[in-house]
C-alpha atoms as a PDB file:
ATOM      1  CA  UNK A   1      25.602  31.823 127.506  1.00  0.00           C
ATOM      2  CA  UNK A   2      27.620  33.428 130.090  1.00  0.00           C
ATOM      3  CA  UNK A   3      30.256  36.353 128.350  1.00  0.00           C
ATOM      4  CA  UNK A   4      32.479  36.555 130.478  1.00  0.00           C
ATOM      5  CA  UNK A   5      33.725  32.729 130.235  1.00  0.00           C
ATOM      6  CA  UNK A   6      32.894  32.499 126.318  1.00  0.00           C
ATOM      7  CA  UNK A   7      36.250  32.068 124.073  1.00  0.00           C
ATOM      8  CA  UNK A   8      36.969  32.007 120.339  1.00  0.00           C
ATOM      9  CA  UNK A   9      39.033  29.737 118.731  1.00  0.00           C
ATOM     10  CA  UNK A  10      40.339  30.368 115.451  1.00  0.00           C
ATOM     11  CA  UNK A  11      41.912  27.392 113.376  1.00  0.00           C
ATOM     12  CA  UNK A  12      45.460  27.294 112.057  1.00  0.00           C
ATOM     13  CA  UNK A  13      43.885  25.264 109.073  1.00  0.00           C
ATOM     14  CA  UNK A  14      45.699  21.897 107.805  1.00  0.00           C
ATOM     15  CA  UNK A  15      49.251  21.510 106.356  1.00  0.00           C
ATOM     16  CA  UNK A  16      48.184  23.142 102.847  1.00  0.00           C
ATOM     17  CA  UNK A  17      46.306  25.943 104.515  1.00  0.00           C
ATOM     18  CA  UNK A  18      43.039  25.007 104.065  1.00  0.00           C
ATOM     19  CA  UNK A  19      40.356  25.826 106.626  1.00  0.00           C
ATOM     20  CA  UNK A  20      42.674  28.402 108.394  1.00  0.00           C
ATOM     21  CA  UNK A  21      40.465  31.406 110.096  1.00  0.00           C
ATOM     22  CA  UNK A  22      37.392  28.623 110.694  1.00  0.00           C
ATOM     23  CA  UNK A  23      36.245  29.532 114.213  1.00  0.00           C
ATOM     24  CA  UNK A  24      34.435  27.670 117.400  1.00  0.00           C
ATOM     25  CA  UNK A  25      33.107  29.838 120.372  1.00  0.00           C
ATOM     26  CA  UNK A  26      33.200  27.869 123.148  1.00  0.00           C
ATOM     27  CA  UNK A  27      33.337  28.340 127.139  1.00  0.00           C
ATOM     28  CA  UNK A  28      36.227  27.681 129.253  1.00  0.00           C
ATOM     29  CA  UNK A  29      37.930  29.282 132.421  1.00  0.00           C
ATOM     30  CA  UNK A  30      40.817  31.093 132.180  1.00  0.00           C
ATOM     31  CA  UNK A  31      41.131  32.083 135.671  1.00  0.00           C
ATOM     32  CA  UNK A  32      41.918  28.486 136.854  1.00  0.00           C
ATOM     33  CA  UNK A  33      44.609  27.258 134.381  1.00  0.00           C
ATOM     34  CA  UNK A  34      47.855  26.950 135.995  1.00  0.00           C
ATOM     35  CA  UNK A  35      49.614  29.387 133.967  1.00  0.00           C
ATOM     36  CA  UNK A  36      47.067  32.106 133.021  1.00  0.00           C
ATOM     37  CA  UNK A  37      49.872  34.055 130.250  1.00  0.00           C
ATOM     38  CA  UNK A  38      48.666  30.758 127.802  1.00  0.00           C
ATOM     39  CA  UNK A  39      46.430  30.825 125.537  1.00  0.00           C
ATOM     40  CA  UNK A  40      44.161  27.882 125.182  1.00  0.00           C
ATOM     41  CA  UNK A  41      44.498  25.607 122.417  1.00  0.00           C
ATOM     42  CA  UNK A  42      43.039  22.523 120.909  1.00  0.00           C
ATOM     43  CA  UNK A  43      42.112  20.061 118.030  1.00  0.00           C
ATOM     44  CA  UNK A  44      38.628  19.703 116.820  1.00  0.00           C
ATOM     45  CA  UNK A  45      36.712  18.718 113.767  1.00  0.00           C
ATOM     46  CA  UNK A  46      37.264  21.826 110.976  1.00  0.00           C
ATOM     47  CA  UNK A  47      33.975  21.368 108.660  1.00  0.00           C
ATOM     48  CA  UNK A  48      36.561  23.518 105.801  1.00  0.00           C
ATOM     49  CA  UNK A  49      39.408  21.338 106.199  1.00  0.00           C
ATOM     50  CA  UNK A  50      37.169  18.196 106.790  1.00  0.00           C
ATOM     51  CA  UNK A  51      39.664  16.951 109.625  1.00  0.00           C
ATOM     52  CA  UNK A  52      40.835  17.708 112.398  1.00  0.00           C
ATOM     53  CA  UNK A  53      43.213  20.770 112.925  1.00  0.00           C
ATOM     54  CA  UNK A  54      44.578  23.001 115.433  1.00  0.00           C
ATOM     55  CA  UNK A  55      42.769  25.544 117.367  1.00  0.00           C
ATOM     56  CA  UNK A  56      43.862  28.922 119.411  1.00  0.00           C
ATOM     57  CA  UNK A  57      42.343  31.199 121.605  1.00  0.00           C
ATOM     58  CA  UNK A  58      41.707  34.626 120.179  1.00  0.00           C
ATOM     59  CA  UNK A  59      40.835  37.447 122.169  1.00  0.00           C
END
């Protein structure tokens, strides 16, 4: 898998906490968002949690 377009996203967990720090490495471009200061974000299935939760790009 290519490095240099390879991102981790770290889960905020649910509303209770659980799952938070459960992490996805994924790939997605950066250089061709509109506003490259944000950080990508986005909800997907947290195994921990067993729902879905909110995800953030880490560096």
């Amino acid at each position: 898998m290519s490095q240099d377009l390879l991102v981790k996203l770290v889960s905020a967990g649910d509303e209770n906490g659980v799952g938070k720090g459960h992490v996805y490495y994924t790939r997605y471009n950066n250089k061709v968002k509109k506003d490259p200061s944000k950080k990508y974000e986005t909800v997907k299935f947290n195994p921990v949690a067993r729902k879905h939760t909110k995800y953030k790009q880490k560096k």
